[in-house]
Protein backbone atom coordinates (compact mmCIF):
# COMPACT_ATOMS: atom_id res chain seq x y z
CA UNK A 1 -4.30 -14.10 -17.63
CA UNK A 2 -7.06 -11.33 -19.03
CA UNK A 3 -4.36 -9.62 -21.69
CA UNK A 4 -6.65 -6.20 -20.45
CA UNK A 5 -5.82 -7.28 -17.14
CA UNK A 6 -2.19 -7.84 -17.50
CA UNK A 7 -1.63 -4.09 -19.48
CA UNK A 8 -3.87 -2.05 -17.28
CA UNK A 9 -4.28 -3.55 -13.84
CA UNK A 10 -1.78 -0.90 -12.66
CA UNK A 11 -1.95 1.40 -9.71
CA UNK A 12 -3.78 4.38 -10.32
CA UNK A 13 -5.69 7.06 -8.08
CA UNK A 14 -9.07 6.44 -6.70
CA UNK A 15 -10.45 9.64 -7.54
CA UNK A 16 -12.73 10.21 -4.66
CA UNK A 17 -11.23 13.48 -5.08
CA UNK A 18 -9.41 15.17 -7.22
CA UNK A 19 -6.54 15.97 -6.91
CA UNK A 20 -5.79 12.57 -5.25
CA UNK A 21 -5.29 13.39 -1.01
CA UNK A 22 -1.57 12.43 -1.43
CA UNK A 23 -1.11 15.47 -3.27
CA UNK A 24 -1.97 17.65 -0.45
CA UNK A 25 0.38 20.46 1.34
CA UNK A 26 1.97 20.10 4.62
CA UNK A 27 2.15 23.82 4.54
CA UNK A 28 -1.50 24.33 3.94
CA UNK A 29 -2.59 26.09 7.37
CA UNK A 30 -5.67 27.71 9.62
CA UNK A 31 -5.30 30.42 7.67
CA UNK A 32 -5.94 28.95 4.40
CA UNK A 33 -8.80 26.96 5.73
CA UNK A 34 -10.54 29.96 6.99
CA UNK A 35 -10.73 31.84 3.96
CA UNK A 36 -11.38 28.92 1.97
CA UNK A 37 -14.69 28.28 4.45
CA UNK A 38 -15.56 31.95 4.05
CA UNK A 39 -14.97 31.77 -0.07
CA UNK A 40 -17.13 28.79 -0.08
CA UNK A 41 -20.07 30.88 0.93
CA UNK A 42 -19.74 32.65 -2.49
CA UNK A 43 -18.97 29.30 -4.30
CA UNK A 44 -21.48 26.50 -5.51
CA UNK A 45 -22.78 23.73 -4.88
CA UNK A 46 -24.95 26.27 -1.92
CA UNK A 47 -26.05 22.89 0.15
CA UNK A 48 -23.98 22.06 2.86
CA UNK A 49 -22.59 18.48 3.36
CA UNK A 50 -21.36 18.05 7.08
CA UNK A 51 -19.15 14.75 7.42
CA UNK A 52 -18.41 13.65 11.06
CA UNK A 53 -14.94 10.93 11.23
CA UNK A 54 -15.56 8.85 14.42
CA UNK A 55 -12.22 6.84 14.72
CA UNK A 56 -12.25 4.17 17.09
CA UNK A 57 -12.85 0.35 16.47
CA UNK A 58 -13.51 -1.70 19.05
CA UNK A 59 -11.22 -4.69 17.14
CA UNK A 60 -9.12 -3.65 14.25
CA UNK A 61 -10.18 -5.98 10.98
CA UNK A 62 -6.82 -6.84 9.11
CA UNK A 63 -8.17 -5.33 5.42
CA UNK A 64 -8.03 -1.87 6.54
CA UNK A 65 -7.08 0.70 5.01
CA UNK A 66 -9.02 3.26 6.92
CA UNK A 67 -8.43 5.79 9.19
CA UNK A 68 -9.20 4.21 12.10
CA UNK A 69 -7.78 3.54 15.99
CA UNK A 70 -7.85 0.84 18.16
CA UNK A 71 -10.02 1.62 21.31
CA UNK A 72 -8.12 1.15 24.49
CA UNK A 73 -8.40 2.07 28.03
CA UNK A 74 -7.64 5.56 27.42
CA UNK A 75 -9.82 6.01 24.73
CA UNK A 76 -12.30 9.28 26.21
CA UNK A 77 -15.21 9.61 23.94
CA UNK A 78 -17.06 12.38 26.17
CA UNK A 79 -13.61 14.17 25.27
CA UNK A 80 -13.52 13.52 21.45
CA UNK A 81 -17.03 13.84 20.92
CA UNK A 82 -16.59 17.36 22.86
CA UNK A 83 -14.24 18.47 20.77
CA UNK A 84 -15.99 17.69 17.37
CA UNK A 85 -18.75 19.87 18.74
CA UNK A 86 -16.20 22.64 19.68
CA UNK A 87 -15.07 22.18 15.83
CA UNK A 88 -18.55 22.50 14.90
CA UNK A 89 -19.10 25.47 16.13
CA UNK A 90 -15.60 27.49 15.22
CA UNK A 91 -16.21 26.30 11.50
CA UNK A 92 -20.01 26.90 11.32
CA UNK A 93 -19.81 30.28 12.68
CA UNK A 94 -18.28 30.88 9.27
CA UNK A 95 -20.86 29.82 6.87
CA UNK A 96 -23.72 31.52 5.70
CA UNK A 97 -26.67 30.56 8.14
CA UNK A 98 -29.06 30.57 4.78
CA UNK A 99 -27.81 27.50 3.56
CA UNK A 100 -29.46 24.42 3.95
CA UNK A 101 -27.79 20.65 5.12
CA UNK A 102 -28.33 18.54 2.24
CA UNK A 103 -26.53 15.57 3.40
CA UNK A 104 -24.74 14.36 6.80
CA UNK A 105 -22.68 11.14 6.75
CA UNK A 106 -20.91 9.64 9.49
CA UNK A 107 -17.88 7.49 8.84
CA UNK A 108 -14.83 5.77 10.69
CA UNK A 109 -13.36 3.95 12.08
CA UNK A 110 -16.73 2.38 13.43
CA UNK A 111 -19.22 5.59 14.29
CA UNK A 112 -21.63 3.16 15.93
CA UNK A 113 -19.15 1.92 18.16
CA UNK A 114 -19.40 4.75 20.53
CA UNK A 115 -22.75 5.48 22.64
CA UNK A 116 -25.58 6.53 20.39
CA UNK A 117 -26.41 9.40 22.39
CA UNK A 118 -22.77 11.04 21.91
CA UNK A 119 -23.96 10.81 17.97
CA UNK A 120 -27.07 12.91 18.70
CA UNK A 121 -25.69 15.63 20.42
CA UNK A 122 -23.64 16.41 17.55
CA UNK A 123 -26.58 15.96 15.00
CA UNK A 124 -28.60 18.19 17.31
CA UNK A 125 -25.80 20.90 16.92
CA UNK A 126 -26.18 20.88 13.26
CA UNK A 127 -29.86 20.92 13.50
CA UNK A 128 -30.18 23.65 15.62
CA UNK A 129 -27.72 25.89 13.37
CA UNK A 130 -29.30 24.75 9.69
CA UNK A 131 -31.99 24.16 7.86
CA UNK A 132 -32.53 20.92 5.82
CA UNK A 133 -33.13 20.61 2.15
CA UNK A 134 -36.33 18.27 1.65
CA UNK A 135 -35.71 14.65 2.39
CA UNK A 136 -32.21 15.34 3.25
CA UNK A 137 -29.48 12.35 3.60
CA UNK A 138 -28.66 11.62 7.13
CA UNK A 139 -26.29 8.86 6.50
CA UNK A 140 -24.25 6.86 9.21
CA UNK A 141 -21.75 3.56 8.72
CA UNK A 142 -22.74 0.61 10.89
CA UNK A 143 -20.58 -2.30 12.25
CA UNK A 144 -23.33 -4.11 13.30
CA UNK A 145 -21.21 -6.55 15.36
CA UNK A 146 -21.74 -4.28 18.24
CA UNK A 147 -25.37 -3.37 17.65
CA UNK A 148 -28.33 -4.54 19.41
CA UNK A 149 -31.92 -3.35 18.66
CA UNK A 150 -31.56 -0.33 21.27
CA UNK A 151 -28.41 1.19 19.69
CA UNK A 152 -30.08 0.88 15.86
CA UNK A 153 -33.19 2.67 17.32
CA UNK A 154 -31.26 5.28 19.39
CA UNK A 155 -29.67 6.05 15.97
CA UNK A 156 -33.35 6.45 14.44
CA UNK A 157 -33.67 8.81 16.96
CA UNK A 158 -31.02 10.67 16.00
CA UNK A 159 -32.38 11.30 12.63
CA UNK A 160 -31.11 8.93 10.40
CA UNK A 161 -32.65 8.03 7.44
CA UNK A 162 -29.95 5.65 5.97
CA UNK A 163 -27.75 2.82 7.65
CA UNK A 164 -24.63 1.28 5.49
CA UNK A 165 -24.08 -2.00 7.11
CA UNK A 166 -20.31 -3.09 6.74
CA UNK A 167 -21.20 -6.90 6.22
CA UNK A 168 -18.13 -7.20 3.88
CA UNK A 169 -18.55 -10.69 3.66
CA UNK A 170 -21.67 -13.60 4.87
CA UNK A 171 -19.37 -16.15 5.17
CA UNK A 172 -17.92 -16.84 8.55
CA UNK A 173 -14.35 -18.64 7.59
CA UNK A 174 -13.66 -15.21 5.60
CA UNK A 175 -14.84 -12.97 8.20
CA UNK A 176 -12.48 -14.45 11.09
CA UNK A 177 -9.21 -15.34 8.42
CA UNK A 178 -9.68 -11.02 8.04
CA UNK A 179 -10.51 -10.17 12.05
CA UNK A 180 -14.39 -9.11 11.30
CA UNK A 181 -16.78 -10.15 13.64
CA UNK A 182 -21.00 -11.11 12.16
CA UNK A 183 -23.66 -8.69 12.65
CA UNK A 184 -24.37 -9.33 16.37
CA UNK A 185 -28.60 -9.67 15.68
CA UNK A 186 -29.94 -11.80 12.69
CA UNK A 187 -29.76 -9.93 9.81
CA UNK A 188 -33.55 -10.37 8.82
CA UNK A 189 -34.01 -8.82 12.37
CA UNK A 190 -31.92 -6.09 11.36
CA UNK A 191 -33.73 -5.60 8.39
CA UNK A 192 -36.88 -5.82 9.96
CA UNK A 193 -36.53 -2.79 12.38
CA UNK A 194 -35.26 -0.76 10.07
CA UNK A 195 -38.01 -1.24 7.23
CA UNK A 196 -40.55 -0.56 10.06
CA UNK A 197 -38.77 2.83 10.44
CA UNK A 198 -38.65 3.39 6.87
CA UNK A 199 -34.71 3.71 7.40
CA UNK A 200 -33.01 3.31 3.81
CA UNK A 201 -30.50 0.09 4.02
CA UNK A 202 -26.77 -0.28 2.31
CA UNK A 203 -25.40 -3.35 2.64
CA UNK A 204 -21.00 -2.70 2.07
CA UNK A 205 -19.01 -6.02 1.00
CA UNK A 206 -15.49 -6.73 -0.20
CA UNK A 207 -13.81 -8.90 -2.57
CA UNK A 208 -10.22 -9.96 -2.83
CA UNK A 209 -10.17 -11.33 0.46
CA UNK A 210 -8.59 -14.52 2.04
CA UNK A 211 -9.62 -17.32 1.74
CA UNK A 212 -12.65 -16.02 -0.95
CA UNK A 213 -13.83 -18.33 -3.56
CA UNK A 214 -16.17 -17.53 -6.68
CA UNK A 215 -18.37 -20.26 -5.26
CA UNK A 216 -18.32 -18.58 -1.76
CA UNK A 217 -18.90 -15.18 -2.86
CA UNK A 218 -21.31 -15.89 -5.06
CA UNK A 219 -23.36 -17.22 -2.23
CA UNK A 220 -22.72 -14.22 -0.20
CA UNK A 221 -24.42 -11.54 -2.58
CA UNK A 222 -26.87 -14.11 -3.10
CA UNK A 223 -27.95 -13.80 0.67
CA UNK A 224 -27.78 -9.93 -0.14
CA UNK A 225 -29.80 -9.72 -2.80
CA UNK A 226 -32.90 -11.98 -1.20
CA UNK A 227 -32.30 -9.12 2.02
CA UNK A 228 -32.97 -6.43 -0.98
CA UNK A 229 -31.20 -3.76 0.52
CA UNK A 230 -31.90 -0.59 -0.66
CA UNK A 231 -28.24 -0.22 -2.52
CA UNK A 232 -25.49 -2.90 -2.69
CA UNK A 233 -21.65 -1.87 -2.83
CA UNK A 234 -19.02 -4.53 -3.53
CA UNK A 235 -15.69 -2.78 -2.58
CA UNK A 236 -12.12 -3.82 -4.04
CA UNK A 237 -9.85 -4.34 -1.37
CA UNK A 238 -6.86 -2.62 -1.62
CA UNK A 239 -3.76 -4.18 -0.33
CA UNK A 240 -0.76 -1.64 0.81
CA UNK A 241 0.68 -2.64 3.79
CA UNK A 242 3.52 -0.37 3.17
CA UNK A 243 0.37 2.28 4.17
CA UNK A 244 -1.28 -0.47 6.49
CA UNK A 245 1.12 -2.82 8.05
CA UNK A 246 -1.88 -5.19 9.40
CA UNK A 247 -2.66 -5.89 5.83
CA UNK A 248 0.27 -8.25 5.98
CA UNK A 249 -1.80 -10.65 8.36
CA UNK A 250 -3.58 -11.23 5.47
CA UNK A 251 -1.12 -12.73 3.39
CA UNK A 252 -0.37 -15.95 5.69
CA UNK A 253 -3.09 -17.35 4.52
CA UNK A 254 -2.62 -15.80 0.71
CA UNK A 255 -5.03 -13.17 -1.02
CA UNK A 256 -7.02 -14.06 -4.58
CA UNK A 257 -4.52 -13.69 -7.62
CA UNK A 258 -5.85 -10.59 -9.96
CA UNK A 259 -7.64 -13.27 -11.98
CA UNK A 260 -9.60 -14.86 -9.69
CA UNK A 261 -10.71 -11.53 -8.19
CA UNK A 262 -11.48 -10.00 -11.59
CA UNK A 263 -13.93 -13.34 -11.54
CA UNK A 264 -15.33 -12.69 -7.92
CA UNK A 265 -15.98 -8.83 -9.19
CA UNK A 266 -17.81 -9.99 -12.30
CA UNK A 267 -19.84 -13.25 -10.90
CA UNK A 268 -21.14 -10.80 -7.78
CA UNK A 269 -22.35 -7.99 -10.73
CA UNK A 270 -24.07 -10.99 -12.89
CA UNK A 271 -26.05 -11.98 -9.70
CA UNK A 272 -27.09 -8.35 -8.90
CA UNK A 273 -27.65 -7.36 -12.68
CA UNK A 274 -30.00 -10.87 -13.15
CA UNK A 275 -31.35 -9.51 -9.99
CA UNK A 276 -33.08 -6.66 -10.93
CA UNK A 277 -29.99 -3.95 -9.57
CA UNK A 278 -28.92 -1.32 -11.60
CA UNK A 279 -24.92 -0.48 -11.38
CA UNK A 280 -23.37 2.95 -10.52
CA UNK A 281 -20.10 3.58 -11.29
CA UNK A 282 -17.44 0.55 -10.62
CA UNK A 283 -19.10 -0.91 -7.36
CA UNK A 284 -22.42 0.27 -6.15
CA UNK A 285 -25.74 -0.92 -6.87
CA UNK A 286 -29.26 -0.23 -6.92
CA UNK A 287 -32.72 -0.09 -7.47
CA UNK A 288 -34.31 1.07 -10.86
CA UNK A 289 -36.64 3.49 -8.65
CA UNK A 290 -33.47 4.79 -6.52
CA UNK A 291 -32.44 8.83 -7.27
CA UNK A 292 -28.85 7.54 -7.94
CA UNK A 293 -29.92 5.44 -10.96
CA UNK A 294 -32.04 8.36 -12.31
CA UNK A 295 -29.10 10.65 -12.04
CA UNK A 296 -27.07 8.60 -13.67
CA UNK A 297 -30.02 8.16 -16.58
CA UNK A 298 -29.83 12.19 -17.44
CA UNK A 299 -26.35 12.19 -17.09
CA UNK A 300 -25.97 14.32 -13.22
CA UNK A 301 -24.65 11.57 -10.89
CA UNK A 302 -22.00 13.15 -8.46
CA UNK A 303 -19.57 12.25 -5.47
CA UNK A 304 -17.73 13.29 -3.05
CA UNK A 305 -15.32 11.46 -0.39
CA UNK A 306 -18.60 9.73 1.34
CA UNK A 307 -19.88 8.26 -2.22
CA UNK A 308 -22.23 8.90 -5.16
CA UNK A 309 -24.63 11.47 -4.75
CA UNK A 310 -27.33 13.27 -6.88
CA UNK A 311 -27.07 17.10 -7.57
CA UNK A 312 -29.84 17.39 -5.13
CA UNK A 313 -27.77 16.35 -2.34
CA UNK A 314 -24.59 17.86 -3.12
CA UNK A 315 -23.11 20.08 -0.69
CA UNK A 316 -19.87 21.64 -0.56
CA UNK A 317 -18.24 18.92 2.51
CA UNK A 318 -17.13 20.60 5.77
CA UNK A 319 -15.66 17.62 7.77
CA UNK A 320 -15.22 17.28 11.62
CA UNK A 321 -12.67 15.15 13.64
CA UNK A 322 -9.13 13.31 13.17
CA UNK A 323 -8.04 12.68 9.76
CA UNK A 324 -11.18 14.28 8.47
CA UNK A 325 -11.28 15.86 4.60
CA UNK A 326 -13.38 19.04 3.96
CA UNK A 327 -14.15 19.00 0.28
CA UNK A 328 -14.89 22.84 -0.65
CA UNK A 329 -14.99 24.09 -4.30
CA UNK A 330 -11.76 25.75 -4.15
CA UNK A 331 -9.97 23.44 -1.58
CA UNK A 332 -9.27 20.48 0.11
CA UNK A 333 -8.21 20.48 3.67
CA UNK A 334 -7.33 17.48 6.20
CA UNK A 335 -7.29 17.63 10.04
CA UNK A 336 -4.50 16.31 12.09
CA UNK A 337 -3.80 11.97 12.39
CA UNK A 338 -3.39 12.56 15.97
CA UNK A 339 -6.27 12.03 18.42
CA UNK A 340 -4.18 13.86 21.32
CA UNK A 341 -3.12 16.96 19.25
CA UNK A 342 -6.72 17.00 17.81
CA UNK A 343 -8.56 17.50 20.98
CA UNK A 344 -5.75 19.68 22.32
CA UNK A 345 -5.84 22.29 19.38
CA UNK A 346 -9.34 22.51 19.61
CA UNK A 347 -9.57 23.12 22.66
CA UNK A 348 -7.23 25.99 22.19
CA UNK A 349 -9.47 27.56 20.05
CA UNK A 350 -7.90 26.58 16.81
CA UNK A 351 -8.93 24.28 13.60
CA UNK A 352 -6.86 20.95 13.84
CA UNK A 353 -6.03 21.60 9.77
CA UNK A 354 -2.90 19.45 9.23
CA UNK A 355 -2.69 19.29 5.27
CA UNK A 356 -4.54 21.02 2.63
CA UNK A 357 -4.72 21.96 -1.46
CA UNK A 358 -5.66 25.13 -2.85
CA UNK A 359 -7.08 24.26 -6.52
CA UNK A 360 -6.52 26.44 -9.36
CA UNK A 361 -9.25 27.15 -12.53
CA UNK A 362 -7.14 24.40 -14.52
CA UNK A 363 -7.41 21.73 -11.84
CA UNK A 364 -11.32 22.31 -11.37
CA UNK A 365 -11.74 22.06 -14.59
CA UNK A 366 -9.98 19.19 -14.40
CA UNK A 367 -12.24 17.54 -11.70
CA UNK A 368 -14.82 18.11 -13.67
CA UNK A 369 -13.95 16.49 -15.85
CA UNK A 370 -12.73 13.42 -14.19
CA UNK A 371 -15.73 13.08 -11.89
CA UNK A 372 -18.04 13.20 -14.99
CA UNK A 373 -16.54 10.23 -16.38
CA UNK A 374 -16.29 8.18 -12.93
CA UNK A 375 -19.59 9.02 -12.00
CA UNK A 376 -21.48 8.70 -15.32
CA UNK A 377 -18.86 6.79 -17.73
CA UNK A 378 -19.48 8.58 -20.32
CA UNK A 379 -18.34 12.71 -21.44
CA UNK A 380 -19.81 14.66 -23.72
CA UNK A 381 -17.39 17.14 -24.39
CA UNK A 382 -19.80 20.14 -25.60
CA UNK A 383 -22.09 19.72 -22.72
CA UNK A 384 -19.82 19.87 -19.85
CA UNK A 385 -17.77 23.25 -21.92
CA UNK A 386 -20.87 25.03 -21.72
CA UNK A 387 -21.34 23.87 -17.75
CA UNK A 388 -18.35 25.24 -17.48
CA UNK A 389 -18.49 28.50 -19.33
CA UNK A 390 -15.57 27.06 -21.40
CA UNK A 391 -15.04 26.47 -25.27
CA UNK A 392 -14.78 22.13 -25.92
CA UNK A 393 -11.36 23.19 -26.60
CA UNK A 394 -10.77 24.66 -23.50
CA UNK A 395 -11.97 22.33 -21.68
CA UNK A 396 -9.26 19.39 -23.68
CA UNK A 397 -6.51 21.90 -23.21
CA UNK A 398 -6.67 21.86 -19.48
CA UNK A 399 -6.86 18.47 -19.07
CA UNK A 400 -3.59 16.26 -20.58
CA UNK A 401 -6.62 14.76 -23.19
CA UNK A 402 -4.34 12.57 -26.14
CA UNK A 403 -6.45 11.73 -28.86
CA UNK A 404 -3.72 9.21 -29.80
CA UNK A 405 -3.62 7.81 -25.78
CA UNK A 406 -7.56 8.04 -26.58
CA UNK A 407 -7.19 5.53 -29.68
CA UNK A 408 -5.47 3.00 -28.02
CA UNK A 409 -8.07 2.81 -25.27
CA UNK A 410 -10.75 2.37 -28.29
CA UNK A 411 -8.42 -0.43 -29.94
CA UNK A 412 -8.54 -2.53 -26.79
CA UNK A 413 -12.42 -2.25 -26.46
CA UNK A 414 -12.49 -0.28 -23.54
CA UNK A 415 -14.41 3.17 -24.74
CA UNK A 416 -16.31 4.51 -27.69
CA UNK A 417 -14.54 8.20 -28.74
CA UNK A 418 -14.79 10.48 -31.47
CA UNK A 419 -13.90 15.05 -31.21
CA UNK A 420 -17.60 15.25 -29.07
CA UNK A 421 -17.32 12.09 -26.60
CA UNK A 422 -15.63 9.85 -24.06
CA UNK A 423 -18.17 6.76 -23.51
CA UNK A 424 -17.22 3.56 -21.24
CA UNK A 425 -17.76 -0.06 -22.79
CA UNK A 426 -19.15 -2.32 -20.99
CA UNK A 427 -15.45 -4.60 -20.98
CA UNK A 428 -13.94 -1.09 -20.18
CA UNK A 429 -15.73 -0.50 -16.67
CA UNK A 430 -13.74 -2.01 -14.56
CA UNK A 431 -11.05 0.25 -15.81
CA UNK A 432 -12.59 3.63 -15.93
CA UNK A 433 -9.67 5.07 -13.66
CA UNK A 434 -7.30 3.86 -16.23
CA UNK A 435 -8.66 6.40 -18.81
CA UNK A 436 -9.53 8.89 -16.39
CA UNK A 437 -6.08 8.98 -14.87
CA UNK A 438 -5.05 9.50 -18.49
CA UNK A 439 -6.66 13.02 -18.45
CA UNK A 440 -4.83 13.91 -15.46
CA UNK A 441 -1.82 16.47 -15.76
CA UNK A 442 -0.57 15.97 -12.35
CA UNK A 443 0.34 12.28 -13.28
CA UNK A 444 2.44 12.99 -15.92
CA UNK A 445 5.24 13.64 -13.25
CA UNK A 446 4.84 11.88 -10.31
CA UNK A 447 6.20 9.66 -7.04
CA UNK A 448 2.94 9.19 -5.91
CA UNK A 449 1.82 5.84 -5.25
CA UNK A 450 -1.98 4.56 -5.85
CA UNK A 451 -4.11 0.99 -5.20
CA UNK A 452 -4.98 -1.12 -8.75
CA UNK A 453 -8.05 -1.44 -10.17
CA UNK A 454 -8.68 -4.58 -9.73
């Protein structure tokens, strides 16, 4: 085995947000939320990011680790979508009716698995209440299974402007060993429509999958990159059953060792480098013309809980439905797991808030600083100070920065470092949350448990 591998494929946060969601309160309540929403109207980023969780699946795909729900017989979407709307509302009423929606992503669960026309009423609430930002992002997640050419152009309708199709794998023996159905259309079909409707394309795949080969994998982001979507994401599955008990399915028939998906990771970003794809961060791809790639050129690429994003459509994120995370400067907040209680408290009048984090100065800072590094690979200590209003020293001290933790990442070939820099190697990539969990005070004592890089 890689020797890099076998010292630093160890579980680590994520850090779609920081800090990590299992570090949120229980005790964190309506309260807190609403003066965290009415802070945020005095906080920046000043663009609004709506997110909108849709939970249901129609068939539950054994890799999961989302928060998603089977759909049964009881399963009222009139209701749910209802209640989002009635969330809408109580939250919105609370922002500043200046600021503009730079960004609206829907996610799941499957959001296209419930009628189209449910979709746009909520879009239509948001519309009516906001402004946009020019060219705004009106994202939505697509198991195109389910999808025939009227539900993709009810969804144009809507006012999307990008689709992420959750392929997660061309070939068919991998697809039914994990419970995923094909995209119900031809995919050139698919394609098709939505060029004509100059709809932007993301095409989602996974590796570390049963019954995945190099040689099979390899063929699958081949097939991608003829499609020429407009960005590519190859996701590392994660595998905690102790958090998603129908993970286990997928070990009768055995999952890739570390090696051989270290190899699937790096033969799929040889194929989409030769192909003319520039990489972002650990997994996503794109085109050289594409705003992400450009962001990441001058050093300003960003995320949030929904992915990479440019300053220009950054937004704090206010997020509607079960299990949904708001993302405001000064706080996280998550609404209730259950479906029942959700529509219940909300049709009380109340905000569903389950769990929630108030950060301090220190633990911005810290994000910062984190978020830099994952989104660009690279810090420039000086630089981000002065963003900051903060001395380079400052900035260090908040952070649990170890020159001598720093030293050993250089001695295995993983970054470049001196007093005014952090920057990624190439070999280092894949374990950029390695060294940015190493910045991160809130590890140093800690139960919490995290997927591994590779």
């Amino acid at each position: 085995m890689d020797p890099l591998i076998a010292r630093y494929n160890v579980p680590v946060p994520r850090y779609t947000s920081y800090p990590p969601a299992n570090f949120f309160r229980d005790d964190y309540d309506e309260n807190d939320l609403v003066r965290a929403i009415k802070l945020s109207n005095q906080q920046e980023p000043a663009h609004l990011s709506f997110y909108i969780h849709i939970p249901y699946c129609n068939r539950m795909c054994h890799y999961c680790g989302c928060n998603a729900y089977p759909r049964t017989r009881k399963s009222n979407d009139r209701e749910y979508v209802k209640a989002v709307i009635q969330e809408i509302e109580l939250v919105c009423e609370k922002i500043d009716k200046n600021r503009k929606i730079a960004q609206i992503h829907y996610g799941g669960g499957s959001p296209s698995s419930i009628d189209p026309n449910f979709i746009r009423q909520i879009n239509d609430v948001l519309f009516r209440r906001f402004r946009t930002i020019d060219n705004p992002e009106i994202a939505i997640e697509c198991h195109a299974g389910y999808m025939r050419e009227h539900d993709f152009q009810l969804l144009i309708d809507a006012g999307f402007n990008r689709m992420s199709l959750g392929i997660q794998d061309f070939n068919p023996e991998v697809l039914k060993a994990s419970n995923r159905l094909p995209t119900l259309l031809p995919i050139e079909d698919i394609f098709s429509l939505l060029r004509e409707k100059n709809v932007r394309i993301n095409l989602d795949f996974i590796y570390g999958l049963t019954m995945q080969t190099v040689e099979s994998f390899t063929d699958t982001i081949a097939q991608a990159t003829d499609l020429a979507p407009d960005r590519l994401v190859t996701f590392s599955y994660a595998h905690m059953p102790h958090l998603f008990p129908r993970q286990k399915l997928l070990e009768r028939k055995g999952l890739p060792s570390e090696e051989l998906k270290d190899n699937l990771y790096h033969a799929a970003q040889k194929l989409l480098l030769d192909g003319g794809y520039k990489q972002i961060g650990l997994d996503h791809y794109v085109k050289e013309e594409d705003e992400l790639f450009r962001a990441l050129c001058s050093g300003t690429l960003h995320r949030n809980f929904q992915g990479y994003c440019t300053r220009r459509t950054t937004g704090q994120v206010y997020a509607f439905g079960v299990t949904a995370i708001s993302q405001l400067t000064g706080a996280y907040t998550q609404n209730t797991k259950s479906i029942d209680e959700y529509i219940k408290t909300i049709h009380n009048g109340h905000l569903p808030v389950k769990k929630g984090y108030t950060l301090n100065r220190e633990e911005q800072v810290t994000r910062e600083v984190i978020t830099t590094l994952m989104c660009n690979e690279e810090i420039h200590w000086q630089e981000l100070a002065e963003r900051l209003h903060l001395t380079r020293e400052e900035v260090q001290a908040m952070t649990a920065y170890s020159e001598e933790q720093m030293r050993r990442f250089a001695d295995d070939g993983l970054i470049l470092f001196d007093s005014e820099q952090i920057v990624m190697r190439e070999k280092g990539s894949p374990y950029v949350r390695n060294v940015a969990a190493s910045l991160d005070k809130l590890l140093i004592h800690t139960d919490k448990t995290f997927s591994k890089p590779i």
